[in-house]
PDB file of N, CA and C in Angstrom:
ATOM      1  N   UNK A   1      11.077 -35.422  52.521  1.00  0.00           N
ATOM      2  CA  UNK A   1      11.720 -35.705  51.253  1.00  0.00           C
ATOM      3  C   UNK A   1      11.139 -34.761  50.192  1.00  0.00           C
ATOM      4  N   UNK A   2      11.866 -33.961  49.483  1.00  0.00           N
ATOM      5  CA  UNK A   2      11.341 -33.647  48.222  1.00  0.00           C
ATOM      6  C   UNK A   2      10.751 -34.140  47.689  1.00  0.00           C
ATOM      7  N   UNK A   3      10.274 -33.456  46.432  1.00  0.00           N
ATOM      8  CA  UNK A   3       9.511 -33.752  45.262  1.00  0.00           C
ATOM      9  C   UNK A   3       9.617 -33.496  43.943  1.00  0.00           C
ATOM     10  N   UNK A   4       9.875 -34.089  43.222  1.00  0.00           N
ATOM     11  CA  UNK A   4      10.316 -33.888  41.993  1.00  0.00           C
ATOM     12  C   UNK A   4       8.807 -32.553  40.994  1.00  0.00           C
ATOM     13  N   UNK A   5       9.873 -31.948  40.870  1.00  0.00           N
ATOM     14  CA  UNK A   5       8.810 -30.686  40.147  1.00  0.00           C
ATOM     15  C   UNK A   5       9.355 -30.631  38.388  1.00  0.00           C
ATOM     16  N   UNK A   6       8.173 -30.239  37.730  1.00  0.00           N
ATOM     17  CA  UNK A   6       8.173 -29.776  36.556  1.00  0.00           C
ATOM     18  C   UNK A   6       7.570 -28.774  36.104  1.00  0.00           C
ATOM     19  N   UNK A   7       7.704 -27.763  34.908  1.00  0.00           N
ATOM     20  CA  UNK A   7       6.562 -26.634  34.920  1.00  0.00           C
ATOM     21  C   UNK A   7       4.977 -27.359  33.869  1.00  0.00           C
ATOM     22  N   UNK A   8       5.700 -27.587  33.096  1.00  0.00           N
ATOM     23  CA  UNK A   8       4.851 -28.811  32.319  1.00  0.00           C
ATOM     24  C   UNK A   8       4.477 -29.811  32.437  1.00  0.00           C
ATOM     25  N   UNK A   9       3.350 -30.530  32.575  1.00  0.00           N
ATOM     26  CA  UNK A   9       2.861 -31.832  33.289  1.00  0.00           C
ATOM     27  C   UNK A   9       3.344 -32.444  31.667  1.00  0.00           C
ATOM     28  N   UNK A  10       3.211 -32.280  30.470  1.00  0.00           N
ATOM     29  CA  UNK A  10       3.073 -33.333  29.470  1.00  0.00           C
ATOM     30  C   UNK A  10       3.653 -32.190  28.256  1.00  0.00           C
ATOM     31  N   UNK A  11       4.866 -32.655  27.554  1.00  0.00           N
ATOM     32  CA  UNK A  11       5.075 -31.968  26.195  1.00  0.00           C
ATOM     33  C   UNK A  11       5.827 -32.640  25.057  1.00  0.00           C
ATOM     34  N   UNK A  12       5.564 -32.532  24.280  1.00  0.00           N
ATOM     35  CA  UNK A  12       6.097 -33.650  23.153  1.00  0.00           C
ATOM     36  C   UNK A  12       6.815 -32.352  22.340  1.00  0.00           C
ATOM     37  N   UNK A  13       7.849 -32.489  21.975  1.00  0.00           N
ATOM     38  CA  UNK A  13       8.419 -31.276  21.050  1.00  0.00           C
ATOM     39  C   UNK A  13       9.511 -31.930  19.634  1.00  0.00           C
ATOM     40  N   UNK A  14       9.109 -31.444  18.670  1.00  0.00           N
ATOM     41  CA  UNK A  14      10.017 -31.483  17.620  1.00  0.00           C
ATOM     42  C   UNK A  14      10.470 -30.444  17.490  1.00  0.00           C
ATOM     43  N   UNK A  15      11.812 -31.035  17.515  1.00  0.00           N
ATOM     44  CA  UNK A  15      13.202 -29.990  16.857  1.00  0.00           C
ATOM     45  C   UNK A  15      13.805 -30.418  15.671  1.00  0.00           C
ATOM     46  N   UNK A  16      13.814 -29.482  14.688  1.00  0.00           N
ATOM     47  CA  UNK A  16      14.008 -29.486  13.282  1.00  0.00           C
ATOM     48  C   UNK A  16      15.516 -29.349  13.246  1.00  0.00           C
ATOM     49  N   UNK A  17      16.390 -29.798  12.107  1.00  0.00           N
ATOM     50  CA  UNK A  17      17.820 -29.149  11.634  1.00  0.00           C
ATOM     51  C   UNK A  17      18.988 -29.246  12.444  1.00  0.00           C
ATOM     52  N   UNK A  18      18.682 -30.899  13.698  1.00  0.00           N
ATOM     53  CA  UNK A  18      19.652 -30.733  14.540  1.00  0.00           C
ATOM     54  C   UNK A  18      21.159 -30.922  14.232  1.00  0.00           C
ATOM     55  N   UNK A  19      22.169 -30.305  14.457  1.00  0.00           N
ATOM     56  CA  UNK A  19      23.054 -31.067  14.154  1.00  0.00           C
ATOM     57  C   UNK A  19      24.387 -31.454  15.089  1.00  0.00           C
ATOM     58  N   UNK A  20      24.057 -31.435  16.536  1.00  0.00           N
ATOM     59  CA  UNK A  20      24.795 -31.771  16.927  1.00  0.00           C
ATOM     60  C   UNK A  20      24.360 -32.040  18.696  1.00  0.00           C
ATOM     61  N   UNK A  21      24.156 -32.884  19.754  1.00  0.00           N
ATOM     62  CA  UNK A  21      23.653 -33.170  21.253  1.00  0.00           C
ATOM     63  C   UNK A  21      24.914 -32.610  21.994  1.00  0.00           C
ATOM     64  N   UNK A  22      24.758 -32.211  23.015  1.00  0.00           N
ATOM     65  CA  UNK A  22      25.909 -32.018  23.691  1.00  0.00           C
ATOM     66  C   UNK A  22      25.476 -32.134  25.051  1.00  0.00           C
ATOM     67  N   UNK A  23      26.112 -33.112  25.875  1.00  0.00           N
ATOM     68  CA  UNK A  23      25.789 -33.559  27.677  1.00  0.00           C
ATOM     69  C   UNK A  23      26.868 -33.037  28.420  1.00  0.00           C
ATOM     70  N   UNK A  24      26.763 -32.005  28.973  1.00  0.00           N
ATOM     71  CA  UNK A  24      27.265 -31.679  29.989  1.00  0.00           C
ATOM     72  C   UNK A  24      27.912 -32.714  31.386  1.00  0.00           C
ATOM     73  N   UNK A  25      28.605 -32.346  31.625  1.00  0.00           N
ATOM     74  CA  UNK A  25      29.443 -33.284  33.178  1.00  0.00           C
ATOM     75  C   UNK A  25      28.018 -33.065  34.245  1.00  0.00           C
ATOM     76  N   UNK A  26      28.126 -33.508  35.262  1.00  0.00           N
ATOM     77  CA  UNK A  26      27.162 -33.284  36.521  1.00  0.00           C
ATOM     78  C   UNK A  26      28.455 -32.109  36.994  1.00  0.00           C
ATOM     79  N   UNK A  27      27.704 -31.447  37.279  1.00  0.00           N
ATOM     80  CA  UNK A  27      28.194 -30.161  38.424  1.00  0.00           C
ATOM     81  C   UNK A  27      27.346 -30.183  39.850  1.00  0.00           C
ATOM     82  N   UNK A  28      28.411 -29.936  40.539  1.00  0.00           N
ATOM     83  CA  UNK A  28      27.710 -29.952  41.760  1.00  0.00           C
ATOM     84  C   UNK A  28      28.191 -28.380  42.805  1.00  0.00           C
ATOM     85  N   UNK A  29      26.986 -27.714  43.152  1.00  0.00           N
ATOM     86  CA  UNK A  29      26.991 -26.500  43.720  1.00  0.00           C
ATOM     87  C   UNK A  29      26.380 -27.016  45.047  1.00  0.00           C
ATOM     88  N   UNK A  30      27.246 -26.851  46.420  1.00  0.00           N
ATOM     89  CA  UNK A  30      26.400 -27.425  47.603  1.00  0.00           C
ATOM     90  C   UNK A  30      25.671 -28.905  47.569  1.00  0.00           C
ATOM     91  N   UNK A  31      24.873 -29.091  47.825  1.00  0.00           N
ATOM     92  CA  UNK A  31      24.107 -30.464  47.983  1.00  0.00           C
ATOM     93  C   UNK A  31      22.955 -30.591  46.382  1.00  0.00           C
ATOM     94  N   UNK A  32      22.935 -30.023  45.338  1.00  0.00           N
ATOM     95  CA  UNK A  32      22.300 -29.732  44.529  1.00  0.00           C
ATOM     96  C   UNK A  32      23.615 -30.306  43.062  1.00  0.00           C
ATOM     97  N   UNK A  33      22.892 -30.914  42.538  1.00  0.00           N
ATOM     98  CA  UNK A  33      24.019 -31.400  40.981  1.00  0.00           C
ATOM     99  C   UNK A  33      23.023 -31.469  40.226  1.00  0.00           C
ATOM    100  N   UNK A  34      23.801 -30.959  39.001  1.00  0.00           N
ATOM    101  CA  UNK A  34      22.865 -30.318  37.786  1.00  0.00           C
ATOM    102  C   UNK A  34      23.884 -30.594  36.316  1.00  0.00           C
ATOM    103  N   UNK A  35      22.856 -31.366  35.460  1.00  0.00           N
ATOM    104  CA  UNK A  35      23.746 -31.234  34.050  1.00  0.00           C
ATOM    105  C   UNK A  35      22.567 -30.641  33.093  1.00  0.00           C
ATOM    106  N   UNK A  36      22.969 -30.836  31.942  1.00  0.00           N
ATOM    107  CA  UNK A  36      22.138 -29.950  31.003  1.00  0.00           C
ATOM    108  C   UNK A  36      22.421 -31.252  29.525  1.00  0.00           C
ATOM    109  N   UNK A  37      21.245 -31.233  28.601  1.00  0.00           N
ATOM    110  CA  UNK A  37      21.292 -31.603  27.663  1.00  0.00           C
ATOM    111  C   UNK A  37      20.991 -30.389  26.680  1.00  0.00           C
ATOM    112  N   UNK A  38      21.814 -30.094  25.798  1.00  0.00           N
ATOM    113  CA  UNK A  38      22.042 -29.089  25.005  1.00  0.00           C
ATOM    114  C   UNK A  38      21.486 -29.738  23.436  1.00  0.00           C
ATOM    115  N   UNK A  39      20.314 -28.985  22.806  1.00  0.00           N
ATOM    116  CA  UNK A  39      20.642 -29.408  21.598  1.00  0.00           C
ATOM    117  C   UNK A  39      20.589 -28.035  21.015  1.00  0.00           C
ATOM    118  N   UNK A  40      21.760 -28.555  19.462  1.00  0.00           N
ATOM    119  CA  UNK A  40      22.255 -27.536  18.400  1.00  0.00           C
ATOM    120  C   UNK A  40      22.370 -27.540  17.127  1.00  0.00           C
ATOM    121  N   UNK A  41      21.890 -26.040  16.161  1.00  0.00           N
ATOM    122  CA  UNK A  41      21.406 -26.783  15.043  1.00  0.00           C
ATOM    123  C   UNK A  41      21.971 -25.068  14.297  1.00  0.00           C
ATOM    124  N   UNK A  42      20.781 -25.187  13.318  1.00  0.00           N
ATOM    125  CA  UNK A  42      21.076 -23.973  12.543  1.00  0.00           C
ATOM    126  C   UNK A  42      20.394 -22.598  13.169  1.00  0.00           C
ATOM    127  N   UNK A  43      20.457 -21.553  12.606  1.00  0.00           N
ATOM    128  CA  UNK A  43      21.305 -21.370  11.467  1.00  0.00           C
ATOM    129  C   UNK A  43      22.727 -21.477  12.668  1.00  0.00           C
ATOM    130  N   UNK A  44      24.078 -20.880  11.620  1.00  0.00           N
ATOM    131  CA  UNK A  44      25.131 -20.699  12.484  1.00  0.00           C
ATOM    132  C   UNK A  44      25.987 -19.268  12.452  1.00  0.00           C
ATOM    133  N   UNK A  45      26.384 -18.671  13.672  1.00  0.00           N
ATOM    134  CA  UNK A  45      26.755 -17.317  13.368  1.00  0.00           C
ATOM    135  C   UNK A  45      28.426 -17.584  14.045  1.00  0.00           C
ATOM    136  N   UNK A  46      29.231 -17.443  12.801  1.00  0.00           N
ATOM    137  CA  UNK A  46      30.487 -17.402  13.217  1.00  0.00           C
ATOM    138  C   UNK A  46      30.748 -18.678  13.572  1.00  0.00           C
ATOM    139  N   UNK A  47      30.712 -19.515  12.316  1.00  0.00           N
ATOM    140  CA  UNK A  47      30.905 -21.064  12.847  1.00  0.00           C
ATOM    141  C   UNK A  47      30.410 -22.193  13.806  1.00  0.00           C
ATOM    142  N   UNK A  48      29.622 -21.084  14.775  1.00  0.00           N
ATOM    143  CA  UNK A  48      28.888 -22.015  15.842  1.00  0.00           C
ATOM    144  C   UNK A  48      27.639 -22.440  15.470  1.00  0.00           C
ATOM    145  N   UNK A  49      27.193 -23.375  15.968  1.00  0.00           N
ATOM    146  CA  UNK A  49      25.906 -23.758  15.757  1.00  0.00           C
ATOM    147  C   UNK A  49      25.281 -22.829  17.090  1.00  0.00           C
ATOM    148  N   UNK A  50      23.452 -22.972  16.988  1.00  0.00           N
ATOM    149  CA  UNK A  50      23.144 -22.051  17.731  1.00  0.00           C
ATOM    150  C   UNK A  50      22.529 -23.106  18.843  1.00  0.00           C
ATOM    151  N   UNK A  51      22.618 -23.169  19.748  1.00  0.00           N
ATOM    152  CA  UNK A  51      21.481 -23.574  20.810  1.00  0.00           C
ATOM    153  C   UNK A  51      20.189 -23.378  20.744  1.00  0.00           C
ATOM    154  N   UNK A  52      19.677 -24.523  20.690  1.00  0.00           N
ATOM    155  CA  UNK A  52      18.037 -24.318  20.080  1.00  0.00           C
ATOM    156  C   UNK A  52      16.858 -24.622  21.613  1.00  0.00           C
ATOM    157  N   UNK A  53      17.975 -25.642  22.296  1.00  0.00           N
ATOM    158  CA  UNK A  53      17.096 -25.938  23.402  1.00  0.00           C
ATOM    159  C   UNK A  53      17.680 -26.786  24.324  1.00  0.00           C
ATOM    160  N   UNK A  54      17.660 -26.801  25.870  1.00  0.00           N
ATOM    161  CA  UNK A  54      18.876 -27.096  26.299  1.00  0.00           C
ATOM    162  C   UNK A  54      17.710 -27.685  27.787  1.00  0.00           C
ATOM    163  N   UNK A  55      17.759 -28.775  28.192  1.00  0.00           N
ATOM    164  CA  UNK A  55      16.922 -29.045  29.618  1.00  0.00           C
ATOM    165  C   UNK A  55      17.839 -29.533  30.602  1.00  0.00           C
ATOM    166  N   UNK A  56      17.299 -29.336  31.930  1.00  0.00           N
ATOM    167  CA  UNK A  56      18.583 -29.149  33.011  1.00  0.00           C
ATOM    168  C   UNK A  56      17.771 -30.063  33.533  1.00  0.00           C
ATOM    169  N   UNK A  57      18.821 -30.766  34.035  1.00  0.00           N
ATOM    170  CA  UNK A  57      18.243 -32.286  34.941  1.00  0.00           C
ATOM    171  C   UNK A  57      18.983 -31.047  36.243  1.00  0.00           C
ATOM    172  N   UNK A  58      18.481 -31.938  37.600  1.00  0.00           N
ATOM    173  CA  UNK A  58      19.023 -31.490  38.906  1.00  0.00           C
ATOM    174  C   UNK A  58      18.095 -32.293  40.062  1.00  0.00           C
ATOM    175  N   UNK A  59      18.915 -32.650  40.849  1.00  0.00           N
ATOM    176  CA  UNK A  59      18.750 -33.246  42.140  1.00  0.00           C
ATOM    177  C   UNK A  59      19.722 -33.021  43.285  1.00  0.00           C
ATOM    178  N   UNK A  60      18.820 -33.299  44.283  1.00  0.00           N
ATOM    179  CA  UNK A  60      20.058 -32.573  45.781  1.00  0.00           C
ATOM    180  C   UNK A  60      19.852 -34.486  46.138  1.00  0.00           C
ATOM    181  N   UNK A  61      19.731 -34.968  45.668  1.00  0.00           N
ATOM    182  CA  UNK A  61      19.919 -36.579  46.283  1.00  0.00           C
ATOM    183  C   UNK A  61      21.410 -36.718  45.554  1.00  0.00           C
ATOM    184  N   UNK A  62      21.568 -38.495  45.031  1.00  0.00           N
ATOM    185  CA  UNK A  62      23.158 -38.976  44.550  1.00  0.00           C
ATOM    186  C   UNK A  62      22.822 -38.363  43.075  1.00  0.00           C
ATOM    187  N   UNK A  63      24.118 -37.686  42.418  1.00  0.00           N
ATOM    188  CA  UNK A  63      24.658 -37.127  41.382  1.00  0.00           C
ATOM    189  C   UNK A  63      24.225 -38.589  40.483  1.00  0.00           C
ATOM    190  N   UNK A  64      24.177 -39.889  40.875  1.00  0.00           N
ATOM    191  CA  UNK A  64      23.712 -40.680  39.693  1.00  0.00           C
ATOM    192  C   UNK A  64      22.570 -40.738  39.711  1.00  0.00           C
ATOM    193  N   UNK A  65      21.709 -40.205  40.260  1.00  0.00           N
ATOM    194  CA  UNK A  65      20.146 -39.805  39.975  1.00  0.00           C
ATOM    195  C   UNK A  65      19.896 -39.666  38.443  1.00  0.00           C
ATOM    196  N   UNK A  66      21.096 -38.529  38.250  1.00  0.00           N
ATOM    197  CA  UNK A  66      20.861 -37.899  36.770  1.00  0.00           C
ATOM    198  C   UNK A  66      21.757 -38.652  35.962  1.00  0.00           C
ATOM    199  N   UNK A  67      22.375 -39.346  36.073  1.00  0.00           N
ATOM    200  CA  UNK A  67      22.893 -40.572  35.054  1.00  0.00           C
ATOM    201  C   UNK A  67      22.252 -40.503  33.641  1.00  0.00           C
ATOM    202  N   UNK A  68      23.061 -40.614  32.701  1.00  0.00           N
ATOM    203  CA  UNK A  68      22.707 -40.655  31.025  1.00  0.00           C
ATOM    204  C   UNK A  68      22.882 -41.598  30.803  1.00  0.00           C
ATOM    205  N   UNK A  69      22.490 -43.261  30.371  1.00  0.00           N
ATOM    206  CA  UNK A  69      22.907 -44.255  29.884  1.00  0.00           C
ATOM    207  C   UNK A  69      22.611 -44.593  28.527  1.00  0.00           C
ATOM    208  N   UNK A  70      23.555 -44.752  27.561  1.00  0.00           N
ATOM    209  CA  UNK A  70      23.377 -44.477  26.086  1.00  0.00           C
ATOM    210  C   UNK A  70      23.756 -46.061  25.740  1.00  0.00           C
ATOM    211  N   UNK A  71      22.994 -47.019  25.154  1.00  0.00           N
ATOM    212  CA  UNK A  71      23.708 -48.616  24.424  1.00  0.00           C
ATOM    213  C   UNK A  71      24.753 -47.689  23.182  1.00  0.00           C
ATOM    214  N   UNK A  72      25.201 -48.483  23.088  1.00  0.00           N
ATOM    215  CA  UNK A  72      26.744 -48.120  21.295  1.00  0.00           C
ATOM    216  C   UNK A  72      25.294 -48.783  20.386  1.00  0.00           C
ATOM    217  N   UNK A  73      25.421 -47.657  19.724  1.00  0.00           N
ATOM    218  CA  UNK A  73      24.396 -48.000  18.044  1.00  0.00           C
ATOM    219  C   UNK A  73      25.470 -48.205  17.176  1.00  0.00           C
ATOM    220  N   UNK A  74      25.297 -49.379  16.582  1.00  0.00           N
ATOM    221  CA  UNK A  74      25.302 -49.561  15.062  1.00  0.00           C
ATOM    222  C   UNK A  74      24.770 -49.212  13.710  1.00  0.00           C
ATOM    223  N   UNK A  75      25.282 -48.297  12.875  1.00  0.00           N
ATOM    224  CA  UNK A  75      24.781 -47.652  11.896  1.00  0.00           C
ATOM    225  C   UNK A  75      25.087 -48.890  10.732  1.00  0.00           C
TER     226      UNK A  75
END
């Protein structure tokens, strides 16, 4: 059985000026599925926001490995 790898054992990061998350679908290439959490902020060139930092989930086990489960917030 595999093993789940990381390059970083421990990192805490602030990101400043976000203004917008974006979750990718699961893709699946062969026995391997991979999504990405995208975050996006300033500055912006040509209307887009820029990608500031983006982490890739992936597993060759079930595609709901990487499952996102979000509760509905109330503002």
């Amino acid at each position: 059985m595999a093993q789940s790898t990381i390059t970083d054992r421990h990192r805490s990061v602030l990101i400043t000026q976000v203004r917008e998350i974006a979750i990718t679908e699961v893709a699946t290439d062969g026995n391997v599925h991979r999504r990405a959490l995208r975050i996006l902020g300033e500055p912006q060139t040509n209307g887009q926001l820029t990608e500031i930092f983006e982490l890739i989930l992936e597993t060759e086990r079930e595609k709901e490995d990487i499952r996102i489960d979000a509760p509905p917030f109330e503002f």
